[in-house]
C-alpha atoms as a PDB file:
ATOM      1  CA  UNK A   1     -14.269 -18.224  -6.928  1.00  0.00           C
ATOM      2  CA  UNK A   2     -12.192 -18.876  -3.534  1.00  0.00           C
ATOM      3  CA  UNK A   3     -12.898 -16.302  -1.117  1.00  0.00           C
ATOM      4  CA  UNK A   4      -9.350 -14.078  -0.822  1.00  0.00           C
ATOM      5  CA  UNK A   5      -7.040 -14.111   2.521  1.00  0.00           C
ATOM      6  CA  UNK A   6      -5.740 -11.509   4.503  1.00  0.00           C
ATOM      7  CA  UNK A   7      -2.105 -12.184   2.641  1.00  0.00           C
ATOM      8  CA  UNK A   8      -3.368 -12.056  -0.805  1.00  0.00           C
ATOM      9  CA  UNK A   9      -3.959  -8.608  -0.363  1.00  0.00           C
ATOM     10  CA  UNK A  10      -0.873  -7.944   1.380  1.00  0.00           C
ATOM     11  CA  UNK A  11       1.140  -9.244  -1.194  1.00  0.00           C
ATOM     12  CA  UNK A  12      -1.149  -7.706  -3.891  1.00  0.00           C
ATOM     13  CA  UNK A  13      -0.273  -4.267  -2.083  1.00  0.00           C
ATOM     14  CA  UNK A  14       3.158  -5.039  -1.398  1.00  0.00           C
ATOM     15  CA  UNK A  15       3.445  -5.648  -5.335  1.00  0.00           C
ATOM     16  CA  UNK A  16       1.290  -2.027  -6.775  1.00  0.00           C
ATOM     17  CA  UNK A  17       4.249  -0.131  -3.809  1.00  0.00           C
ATOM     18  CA  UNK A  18       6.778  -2.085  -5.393  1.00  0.00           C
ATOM     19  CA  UNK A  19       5.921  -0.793  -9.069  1.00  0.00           C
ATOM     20  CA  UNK A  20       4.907   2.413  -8.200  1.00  0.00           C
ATOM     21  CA  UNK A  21       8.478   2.547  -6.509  1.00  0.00           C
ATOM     22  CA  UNK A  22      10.117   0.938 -10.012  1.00  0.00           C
ATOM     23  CA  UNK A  23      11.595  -1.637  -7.433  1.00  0.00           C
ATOM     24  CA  UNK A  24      12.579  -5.185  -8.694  1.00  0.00           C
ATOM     25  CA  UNK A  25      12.377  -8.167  -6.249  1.00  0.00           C
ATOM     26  CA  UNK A  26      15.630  -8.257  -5.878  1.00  0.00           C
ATOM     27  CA  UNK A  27      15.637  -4.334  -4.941  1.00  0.00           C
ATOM     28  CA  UNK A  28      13.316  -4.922  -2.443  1.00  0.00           C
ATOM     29  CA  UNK A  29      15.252  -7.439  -1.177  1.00  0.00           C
ATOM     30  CA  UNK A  30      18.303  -5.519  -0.876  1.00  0.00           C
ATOM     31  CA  UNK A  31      16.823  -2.469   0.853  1.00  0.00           C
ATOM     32  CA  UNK A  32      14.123  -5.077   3.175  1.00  0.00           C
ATOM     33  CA  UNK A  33      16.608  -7.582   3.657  1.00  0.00           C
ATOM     34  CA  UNK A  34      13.762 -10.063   3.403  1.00  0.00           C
ATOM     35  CA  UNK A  35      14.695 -13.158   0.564  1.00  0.00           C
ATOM     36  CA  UNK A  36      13.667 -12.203  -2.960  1.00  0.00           C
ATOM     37  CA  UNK A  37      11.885 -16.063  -2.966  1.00  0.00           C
ATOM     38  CA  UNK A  38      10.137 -15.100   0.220  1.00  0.00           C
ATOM     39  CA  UNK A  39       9.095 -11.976  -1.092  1.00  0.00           C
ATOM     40  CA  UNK A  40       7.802 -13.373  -4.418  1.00  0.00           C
ATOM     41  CA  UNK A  41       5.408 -15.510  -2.354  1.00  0.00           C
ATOM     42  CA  UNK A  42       4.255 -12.661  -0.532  1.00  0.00           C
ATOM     43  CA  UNK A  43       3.280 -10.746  -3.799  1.00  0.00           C
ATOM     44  CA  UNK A  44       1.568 -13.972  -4.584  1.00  0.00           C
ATOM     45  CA  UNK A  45      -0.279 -14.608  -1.407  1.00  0.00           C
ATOM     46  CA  UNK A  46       1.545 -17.706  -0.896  1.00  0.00           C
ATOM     47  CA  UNK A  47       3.277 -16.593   2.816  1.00  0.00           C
ATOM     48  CA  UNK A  48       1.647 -14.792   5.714  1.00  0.00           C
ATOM     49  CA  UNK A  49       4.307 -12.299   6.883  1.00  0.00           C
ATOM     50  CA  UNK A  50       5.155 -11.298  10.233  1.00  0.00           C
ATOM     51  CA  UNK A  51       4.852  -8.156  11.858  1.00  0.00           C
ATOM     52  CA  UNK A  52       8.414  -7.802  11.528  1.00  0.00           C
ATOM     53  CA  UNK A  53       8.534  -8.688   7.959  1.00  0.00           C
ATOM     54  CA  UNK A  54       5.599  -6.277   7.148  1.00  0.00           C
ATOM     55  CA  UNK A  55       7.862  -3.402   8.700  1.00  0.00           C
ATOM     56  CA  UNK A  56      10.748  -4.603   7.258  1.00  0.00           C
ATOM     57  CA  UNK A  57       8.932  -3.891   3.649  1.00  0.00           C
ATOM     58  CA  UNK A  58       6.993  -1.648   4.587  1.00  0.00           C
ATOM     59  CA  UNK A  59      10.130   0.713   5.374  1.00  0.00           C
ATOM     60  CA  UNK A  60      12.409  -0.424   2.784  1.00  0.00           C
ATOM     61  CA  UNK A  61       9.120   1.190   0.289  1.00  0.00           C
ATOM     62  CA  UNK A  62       8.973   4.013   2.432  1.00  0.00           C
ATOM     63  CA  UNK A  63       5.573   3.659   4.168  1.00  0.00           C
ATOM     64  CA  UNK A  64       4.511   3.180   7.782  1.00  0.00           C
ATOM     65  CA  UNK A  65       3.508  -0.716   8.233  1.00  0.00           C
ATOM     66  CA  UNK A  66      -0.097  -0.119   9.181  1.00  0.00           C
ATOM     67  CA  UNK A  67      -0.324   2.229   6.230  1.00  0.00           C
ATOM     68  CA  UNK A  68       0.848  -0.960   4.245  1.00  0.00           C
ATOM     69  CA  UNK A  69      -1.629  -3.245   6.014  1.00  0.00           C
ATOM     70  CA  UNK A  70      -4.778  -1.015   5.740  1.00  0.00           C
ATOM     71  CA  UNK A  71      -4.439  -0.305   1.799  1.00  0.00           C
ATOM     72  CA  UNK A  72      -4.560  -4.440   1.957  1.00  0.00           C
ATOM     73  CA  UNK A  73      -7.341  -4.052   3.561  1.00  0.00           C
ATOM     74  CA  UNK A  74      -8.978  -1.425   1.402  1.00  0.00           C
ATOM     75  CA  UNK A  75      -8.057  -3.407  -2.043  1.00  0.00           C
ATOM     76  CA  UNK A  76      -9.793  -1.147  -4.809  1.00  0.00           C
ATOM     77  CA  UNK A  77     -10.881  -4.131  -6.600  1.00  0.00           C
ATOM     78  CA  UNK A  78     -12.204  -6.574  -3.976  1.00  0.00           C
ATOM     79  CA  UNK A  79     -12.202  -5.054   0.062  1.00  0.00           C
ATOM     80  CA  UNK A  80     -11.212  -7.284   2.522  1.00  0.00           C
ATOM     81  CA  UNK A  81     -13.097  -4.811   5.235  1.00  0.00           C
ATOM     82  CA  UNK A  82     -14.906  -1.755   4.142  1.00  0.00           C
ATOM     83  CA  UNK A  83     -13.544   1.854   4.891  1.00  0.00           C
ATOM     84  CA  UNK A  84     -15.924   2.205   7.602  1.00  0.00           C
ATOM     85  CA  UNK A  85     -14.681  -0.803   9.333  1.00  0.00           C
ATOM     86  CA  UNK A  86     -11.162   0.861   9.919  1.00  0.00           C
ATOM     87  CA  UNK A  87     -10.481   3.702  12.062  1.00  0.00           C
ATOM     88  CA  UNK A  88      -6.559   4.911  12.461  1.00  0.00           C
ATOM     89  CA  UNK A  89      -5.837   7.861  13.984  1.00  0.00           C
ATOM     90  CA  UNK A  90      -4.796   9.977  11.237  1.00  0.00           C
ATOM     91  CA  UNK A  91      -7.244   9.094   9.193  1.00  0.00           C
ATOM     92  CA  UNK A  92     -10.390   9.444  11.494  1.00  0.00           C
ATOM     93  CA  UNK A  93      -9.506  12.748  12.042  1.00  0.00           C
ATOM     94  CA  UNK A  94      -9.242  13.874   8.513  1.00  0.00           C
ATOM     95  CA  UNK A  95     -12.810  15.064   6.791  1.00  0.00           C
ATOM     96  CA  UNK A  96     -14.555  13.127   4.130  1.00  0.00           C
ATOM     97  CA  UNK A  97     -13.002  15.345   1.420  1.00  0.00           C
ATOM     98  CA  UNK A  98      -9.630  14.857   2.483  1.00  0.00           C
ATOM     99  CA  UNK A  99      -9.858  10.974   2.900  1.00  0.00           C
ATOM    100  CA  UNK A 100     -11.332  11.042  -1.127  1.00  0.00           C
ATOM    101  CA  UNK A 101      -8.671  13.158  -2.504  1.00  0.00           C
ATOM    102  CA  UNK A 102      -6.167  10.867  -0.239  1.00  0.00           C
ATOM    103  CA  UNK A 103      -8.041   7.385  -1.726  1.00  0.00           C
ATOM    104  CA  UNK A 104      -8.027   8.850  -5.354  1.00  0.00           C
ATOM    105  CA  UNK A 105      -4.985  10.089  -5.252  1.00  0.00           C
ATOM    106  CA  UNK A 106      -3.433   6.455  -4.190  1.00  0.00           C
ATOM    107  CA  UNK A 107      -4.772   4.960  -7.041  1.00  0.00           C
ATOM    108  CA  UNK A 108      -3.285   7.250  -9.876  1.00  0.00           C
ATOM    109  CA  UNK A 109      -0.199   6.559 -11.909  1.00  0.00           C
ATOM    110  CA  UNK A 110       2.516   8.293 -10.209  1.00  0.00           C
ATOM    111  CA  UNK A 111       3.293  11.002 -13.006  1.00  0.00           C
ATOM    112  CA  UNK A 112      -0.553  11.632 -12.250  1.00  0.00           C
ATOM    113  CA  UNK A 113      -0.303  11.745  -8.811  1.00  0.00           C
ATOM    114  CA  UNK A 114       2.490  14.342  -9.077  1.00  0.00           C
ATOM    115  CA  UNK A 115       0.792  16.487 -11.902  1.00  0.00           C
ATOM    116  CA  UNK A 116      -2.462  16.862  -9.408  1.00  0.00           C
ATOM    117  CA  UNK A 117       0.512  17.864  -6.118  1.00  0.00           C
ATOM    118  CA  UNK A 118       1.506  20.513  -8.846  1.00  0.00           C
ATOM    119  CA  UNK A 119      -1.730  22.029  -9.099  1.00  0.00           C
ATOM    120  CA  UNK A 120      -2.810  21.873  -5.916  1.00  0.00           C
ATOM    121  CA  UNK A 121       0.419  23.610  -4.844  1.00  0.00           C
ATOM    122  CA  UNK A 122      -0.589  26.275  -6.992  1.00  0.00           C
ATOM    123  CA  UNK A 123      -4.243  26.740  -6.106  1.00  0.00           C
ATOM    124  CA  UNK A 124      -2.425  26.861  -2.299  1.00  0.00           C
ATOM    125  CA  UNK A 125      -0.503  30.148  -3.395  1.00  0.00           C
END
């Protein structure tokens, strides 16, 4: 098997936000302003996007860019870098059980993900 490029997991992470978000292409076109064509070969690893075209999606699925770019790099299935090998601000600063609850909480359905905000909100009370 090929060994995976930096934009396969881009587009693979530009396509989970895009579900999770119940976007189309053609949504995320609109709201991006980035060519549905162009974005289809994102999704499929096919074009390395710009800095300015990572923002541009990256804010039209309401995420910060490098938030975009590290969950490439921190594909569930097959890591590009390990977790260790990325430091950002925010998240070097939170503890170990924070950046697992943040991490599991990613990669849950989003009816899931709000069900577990619900109960923490309560255990918070």
């Amino acid at each position: 098997m090929a060994q995976r490029r930096l934009a396969d997991y881009i587009g693979l992470t530009v396509r989970r936000l895009r579900a999770d978000r119940d976007f189309t292409l053609q949504a995320l076109a609109d709201e991006s302003g980035v060519s549905k064509s162009y974005l289809g070969d994102i999704e499929k690893g096919r074009k390395n996007p710009t800095t300015d075209v990572i923002e541009a999606i990256a804010d039209a699925l309401g995420v910060p860019a490098r938030e975009l770019l590290y969950h490439a790099a921190l594909d569930d299935e097959d890591p590009f870098l390990q977790s260790e090998q990325l430091t950002l601000e925010d998240v070097a600063e939170e503890d170990a059980e924070t950046r697992e609850l943040v991490h599991l909480a990613r990669s849950m359905r989003p009816s899931d993900r709000r069900m577990l905000l619900d109960v923490a909100r309560r255990l918070t009370r």
